[in-house]
N, C-alpha and C. Protein backbone atom coordinates (compact mmCIF):
# COMPACT_ATOMS: atom_id res chain seq x y z
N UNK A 1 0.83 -1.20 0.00
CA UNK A 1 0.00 0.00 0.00
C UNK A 1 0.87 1.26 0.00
N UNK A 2 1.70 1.12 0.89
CA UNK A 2 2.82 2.82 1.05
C UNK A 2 3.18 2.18 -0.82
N UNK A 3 3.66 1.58 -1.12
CA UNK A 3 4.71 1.38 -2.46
C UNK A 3 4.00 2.35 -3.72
N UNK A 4 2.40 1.61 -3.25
CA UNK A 4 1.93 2.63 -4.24
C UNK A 4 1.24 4.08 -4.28
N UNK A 5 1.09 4.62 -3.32
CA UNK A 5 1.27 5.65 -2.73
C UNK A 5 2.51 6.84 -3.15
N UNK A 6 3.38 5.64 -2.95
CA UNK A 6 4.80 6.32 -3.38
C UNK A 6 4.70 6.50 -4.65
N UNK A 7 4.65 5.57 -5.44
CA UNK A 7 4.47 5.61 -7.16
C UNK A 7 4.39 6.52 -7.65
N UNK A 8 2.54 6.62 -7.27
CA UNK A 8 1.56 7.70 -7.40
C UNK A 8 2.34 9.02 -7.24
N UNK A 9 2.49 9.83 -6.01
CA UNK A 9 3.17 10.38 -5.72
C UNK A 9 4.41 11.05 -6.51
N UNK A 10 5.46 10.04 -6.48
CA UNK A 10 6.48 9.87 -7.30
C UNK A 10 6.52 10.03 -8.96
N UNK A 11 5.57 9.84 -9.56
CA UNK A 11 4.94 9.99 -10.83
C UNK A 11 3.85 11.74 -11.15
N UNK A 12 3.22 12.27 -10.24
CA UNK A 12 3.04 13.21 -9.94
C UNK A 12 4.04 14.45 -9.49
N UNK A 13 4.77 14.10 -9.34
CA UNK A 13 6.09 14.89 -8.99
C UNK A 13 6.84 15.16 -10.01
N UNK A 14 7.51 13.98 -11.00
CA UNK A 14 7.49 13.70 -12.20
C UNK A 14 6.97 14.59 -13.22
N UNK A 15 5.80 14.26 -13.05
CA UNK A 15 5.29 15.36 -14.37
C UNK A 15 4.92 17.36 -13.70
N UNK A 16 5.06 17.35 -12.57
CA UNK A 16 5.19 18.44 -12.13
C UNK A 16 7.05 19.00 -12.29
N UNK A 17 7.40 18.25 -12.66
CA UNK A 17 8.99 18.84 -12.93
C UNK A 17 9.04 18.53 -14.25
N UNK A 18 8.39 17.98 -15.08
CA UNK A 18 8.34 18.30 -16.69
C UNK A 18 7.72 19.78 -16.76
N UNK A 19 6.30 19.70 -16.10
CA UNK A 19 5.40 20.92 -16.68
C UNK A 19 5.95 22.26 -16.30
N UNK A 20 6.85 22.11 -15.44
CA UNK A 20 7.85 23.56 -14.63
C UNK A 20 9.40 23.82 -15.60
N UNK A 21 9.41 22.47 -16.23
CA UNK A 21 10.67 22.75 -16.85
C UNK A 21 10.61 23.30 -18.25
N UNK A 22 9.07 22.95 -18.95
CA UNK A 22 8.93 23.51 -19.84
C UNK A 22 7.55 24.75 -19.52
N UNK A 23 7.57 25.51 -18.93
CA UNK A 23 6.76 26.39 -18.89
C UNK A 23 7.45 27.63 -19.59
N UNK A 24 8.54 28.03 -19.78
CA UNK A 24 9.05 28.66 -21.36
C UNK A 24 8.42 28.78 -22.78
N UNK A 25 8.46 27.22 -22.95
CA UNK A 25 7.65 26.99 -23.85
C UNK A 25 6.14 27.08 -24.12
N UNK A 26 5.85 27.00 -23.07
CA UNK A 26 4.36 26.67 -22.78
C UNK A 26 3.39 28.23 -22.83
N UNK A 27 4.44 29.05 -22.39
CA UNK A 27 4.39 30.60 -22.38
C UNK A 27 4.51 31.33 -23.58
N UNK A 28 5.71 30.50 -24.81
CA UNK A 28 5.88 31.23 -26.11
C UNK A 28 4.60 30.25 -26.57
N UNK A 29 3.99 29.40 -26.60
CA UNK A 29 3.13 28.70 -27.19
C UNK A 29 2.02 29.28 -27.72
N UNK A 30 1.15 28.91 -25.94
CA UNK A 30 -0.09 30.38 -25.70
C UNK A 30 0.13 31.76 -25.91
N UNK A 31 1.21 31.96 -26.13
CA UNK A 31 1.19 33.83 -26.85
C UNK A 31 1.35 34.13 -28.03
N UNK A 32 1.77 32.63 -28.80
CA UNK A 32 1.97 32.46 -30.45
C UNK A 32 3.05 33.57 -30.90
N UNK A 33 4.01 33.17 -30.33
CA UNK A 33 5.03 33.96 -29.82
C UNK A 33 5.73 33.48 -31.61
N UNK A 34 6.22 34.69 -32.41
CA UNK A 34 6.64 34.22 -33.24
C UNK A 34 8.46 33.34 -33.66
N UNK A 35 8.92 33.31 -32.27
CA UNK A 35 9.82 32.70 -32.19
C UNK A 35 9.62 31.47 -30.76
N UNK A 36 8.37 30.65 -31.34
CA UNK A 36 7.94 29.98 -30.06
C UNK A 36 8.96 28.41 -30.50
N UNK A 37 9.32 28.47 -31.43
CA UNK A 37 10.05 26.70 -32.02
C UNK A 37 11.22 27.36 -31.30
N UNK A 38 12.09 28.29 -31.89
CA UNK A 38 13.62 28.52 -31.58
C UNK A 38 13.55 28.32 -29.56
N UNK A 39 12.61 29.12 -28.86
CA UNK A 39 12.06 28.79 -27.62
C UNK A 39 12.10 27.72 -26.84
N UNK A 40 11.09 26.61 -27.64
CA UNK A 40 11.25 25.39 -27.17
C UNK A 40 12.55 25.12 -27.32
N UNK A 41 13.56 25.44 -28.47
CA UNK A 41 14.78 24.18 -28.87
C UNK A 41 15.07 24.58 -27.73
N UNK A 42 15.63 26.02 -27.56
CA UNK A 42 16.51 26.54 -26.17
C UNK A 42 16.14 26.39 -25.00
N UNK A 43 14.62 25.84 -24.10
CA UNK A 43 14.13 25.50 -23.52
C UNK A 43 14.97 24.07 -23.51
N UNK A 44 14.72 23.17 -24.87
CA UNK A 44 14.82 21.92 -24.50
C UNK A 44 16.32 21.63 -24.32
N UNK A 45 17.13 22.27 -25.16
CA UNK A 45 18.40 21.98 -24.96
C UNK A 45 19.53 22.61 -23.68
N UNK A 46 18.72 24.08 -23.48
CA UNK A 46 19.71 24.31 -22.45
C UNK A 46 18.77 25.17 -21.05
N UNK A 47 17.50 24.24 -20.98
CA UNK A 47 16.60 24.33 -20.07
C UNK A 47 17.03 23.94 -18.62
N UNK A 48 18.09 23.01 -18.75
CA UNK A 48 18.21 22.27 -17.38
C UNK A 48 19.18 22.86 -16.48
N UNK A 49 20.23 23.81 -17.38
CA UNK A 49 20.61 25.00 -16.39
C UNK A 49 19.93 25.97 -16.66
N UNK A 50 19.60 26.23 -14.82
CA UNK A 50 19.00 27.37 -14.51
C UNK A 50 19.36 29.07 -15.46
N UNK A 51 20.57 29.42 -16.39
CA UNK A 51 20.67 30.56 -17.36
C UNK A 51 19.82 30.17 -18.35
N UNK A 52 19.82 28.98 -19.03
CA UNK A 52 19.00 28.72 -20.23
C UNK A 52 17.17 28.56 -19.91
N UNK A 53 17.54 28.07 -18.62
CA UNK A 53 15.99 28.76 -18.13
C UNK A 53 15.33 29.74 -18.49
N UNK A 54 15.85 30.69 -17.28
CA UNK A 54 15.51 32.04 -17.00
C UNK A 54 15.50 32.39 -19.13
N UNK A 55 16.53 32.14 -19.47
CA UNK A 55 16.69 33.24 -20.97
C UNK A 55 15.57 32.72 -21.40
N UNK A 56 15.27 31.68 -21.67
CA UNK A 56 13.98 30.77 -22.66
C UNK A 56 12.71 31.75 -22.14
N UNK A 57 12.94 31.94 -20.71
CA UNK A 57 11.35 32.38 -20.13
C UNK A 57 11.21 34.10 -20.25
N UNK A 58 12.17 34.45 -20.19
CA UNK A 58 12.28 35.72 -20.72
C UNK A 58 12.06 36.25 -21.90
N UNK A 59 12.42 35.59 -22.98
CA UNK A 59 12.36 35.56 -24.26
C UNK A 59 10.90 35.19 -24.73
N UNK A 60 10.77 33.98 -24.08
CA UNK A 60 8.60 33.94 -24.07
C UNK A 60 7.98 35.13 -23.61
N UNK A 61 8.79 36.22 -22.85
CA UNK A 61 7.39 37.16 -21.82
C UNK A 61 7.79 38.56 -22.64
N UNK A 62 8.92 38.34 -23.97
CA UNK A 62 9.06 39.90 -24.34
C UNK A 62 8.26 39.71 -25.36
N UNK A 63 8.46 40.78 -25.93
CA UNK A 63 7.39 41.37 -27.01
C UNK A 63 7.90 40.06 -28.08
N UNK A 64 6.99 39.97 -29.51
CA UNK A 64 7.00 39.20 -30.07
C UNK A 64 5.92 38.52 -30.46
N UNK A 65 5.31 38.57 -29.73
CA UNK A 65 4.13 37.39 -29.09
C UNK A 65 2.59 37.98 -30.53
N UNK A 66 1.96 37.04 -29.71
CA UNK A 66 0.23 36.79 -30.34
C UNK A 66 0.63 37.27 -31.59
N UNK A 67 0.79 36.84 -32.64
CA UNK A 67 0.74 37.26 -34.36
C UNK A 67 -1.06 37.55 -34.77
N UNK A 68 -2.12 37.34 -34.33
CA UNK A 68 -2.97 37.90 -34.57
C UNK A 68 -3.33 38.68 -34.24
N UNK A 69 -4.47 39.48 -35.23
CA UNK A 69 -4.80 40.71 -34.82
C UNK A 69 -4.97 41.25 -34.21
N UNK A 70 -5.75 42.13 -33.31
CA UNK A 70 -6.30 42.27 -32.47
C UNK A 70 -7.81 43.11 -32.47
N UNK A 71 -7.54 43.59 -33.69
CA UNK A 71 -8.87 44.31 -34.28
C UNK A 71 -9.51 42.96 -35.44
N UNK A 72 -10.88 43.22 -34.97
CA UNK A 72 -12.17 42.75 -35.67
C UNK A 72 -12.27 43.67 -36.70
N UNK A 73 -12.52 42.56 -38.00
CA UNK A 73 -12.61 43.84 -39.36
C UNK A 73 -13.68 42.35 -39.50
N UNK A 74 -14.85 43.07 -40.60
CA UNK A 74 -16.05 42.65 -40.96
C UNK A 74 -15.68 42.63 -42.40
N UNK A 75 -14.94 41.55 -43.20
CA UNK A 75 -14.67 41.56 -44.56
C UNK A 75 -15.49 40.56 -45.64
N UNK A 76 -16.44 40.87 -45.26
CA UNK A 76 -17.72 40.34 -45.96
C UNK A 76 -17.34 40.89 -47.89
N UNK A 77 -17.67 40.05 -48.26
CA UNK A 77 -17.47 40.17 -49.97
C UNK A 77 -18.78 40.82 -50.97
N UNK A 78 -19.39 40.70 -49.90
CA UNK A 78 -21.24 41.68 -50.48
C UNK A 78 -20.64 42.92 -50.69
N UNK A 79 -21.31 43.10 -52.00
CA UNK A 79 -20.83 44.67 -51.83
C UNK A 79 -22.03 45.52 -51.07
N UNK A 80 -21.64 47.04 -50.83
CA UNK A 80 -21.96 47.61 -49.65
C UNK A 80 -22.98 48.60 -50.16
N UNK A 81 -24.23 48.75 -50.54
CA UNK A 81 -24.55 49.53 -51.42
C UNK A 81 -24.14 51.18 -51.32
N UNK A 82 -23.91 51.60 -51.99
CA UNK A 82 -24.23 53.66 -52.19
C UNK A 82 -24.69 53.75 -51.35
N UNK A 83 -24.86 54.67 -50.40
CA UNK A 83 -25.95 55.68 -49.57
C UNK A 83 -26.89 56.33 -50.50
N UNK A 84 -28.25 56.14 -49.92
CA UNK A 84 -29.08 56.85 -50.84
C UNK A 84 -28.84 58.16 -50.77
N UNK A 85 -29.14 59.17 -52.01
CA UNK A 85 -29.16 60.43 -52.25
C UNK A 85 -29.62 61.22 -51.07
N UNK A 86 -30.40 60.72 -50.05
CA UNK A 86 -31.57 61.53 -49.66
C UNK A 86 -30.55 61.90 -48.14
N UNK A 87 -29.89 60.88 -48.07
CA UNK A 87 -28.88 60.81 -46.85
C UNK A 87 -28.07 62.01 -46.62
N UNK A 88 -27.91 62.86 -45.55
CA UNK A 88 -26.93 63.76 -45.59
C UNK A 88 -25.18 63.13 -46.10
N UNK A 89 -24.71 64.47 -46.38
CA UNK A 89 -23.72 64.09 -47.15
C UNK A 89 -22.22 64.24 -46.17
N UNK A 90 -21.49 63.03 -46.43
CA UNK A 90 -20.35 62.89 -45.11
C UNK A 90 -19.28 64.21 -44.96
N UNK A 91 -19.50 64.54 -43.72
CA UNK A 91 -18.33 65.50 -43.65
C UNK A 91 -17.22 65.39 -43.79
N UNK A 92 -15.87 66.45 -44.07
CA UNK A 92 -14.68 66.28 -43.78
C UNK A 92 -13.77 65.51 -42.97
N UNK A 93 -14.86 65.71 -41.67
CA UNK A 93 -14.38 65.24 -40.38
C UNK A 93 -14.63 63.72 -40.52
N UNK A 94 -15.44 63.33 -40.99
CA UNK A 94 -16.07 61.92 -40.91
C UNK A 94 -14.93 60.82 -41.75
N UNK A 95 -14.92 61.29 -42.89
CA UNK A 95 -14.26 60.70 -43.91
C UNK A 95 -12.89 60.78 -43.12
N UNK A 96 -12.15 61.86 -42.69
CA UNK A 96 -10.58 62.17 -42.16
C UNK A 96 -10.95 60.61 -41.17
N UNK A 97 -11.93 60.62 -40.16
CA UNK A 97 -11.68 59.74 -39.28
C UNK A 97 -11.73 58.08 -39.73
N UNK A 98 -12.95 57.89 -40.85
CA UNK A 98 -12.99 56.77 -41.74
C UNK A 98 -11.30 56.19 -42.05
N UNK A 99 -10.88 57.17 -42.79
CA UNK A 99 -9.51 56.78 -43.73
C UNK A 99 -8.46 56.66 -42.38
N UNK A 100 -8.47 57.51 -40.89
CA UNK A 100 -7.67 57.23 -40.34
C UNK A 100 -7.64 55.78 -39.54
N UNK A 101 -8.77 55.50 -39.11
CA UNK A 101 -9.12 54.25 -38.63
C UNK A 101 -8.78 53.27 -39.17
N UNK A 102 -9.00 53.29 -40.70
CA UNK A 102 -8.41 52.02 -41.91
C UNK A 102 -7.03 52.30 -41.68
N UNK A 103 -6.48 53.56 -42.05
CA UNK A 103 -5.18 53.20 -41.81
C UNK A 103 -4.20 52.61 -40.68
N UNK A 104 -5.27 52.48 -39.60
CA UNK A 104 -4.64 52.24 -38.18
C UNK A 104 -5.04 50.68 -37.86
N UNK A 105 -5.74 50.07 -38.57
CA UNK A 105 -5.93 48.90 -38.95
C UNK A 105 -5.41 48.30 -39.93
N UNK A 106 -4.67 48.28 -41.07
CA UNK A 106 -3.38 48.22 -41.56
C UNK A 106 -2.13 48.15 -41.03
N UNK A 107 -1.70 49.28 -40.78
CA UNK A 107 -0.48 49.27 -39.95
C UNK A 107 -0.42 48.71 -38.71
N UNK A 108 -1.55 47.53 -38.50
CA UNK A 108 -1.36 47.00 -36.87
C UNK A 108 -1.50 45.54 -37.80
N UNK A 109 -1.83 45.70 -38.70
CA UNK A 109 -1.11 44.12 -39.51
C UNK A 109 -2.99 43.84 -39.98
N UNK A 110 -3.95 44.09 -39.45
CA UNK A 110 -5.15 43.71 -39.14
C UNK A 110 -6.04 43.61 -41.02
N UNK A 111 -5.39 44.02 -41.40
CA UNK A 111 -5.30 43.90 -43.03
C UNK A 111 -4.46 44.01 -43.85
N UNK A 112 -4.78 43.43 -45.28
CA UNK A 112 -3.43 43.41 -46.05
C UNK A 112 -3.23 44.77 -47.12
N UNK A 113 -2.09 45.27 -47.90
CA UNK A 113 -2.30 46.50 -48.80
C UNK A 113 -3.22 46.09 -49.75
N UNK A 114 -3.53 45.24 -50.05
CA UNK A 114 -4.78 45.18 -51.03
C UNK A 114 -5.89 45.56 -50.75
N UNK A 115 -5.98 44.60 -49.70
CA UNK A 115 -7.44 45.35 -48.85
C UNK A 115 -7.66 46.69 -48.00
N UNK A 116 -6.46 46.88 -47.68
CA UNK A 116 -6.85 48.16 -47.39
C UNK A 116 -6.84 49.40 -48.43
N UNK A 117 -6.46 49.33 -49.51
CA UNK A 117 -7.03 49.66 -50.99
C UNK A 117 -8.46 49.80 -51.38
N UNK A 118 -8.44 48.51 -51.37
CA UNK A 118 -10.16 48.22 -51.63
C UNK A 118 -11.20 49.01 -50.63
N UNK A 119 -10.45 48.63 -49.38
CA UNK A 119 -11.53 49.50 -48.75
C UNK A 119 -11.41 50.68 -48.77
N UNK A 120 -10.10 51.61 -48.79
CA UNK A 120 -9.89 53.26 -48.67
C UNK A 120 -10.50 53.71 -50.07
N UNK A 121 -10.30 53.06 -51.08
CA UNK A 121 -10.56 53.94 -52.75
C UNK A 121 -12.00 54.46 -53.08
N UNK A 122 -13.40 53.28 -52.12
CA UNK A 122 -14.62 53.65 -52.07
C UNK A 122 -15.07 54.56 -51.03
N UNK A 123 -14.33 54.91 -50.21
CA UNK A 123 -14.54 56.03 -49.42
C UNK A 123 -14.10 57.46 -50.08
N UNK A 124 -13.06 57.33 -50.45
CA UNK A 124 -12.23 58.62 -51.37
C UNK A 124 -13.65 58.62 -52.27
N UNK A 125 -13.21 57.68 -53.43
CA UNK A 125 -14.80 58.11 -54.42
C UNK A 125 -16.06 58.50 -54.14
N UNK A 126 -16.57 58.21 -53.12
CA UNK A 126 -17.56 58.79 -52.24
C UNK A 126 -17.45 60.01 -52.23
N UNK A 127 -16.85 60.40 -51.28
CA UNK A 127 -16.41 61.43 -50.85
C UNK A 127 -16.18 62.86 -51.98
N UNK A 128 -15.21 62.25 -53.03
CA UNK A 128 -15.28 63.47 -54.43
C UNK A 128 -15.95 63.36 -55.43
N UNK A 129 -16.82 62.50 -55.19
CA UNK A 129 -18.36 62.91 -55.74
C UNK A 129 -19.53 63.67 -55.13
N UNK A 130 -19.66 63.35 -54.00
CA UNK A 130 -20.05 64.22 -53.25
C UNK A 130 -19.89 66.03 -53.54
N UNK A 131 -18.15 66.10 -53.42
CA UNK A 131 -18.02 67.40 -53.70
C UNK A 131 -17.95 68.15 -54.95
N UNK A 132 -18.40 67.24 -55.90
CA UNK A 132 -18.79 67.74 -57.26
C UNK A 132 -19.80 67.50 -57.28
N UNK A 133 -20.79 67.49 -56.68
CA UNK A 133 -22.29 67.42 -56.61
C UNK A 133 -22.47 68.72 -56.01
């Protein structure tokens, strides 16, 4: 009865000193850390001294991390109809904030230059038709 107790025990301990030795990894993993492989190697290879530790786990907690977006974009392929005529017509201010928003969703990776093309060129055209109306 103690023997297996001990086992138990002993086997629990076990995998509590796997799951502590790779928590480096486990850290670049869940953050989709874009250097989460090079991580693990250095985790696995020079994890068991305490420097290759600490560096592996450090290297998981700096910047790098989550490669997805973080902004929600609605890229539905329907096109979007015109605003009817009857609609007031978009201000300066509106459009400045439109085009800045796209652009700030771009440059955070959250779309590609194509698409953010596609979407900025029907706002512009909007917009200088409008003011030749």
């Amino acid at each position: 009865m103690a023997t297996s107790i001990f086992g138990i025990l002993s086997l629990f301990f076990f995998v509590a000193l796997i799951v502590l030795y790779f928590v480096p990894s486990i850290i670049a993993f869940r953050r989709r850390h874009r250097n989460r492989w090079a991580i693990f190697a250095l985790n696995l290879v020079l994890g068991w001294s305490f420097l290759g530790w600490v560096a592996s786990l450090i290297w998981a907690c700096v910047a790098g991390g989550d490669l997805t977006p973080k902004v929600k974009i609605d890229l539905r392929t329907e096109a979007v109809p015109p605003p009817a005529p009857s609609q007031a017509t978009t201000s300066n201010e509106e459009v400045l904030l439109m085009l800045t928003r796209l652009k700030e969703v771009y440059e955070r990776g959250g779309i590609d230059k194509d698409e953010y093309h596609r979407l900025r060129d029907p706002i512009i055209d909007r917009f200088l038709s409008q003011k030749a109306a």
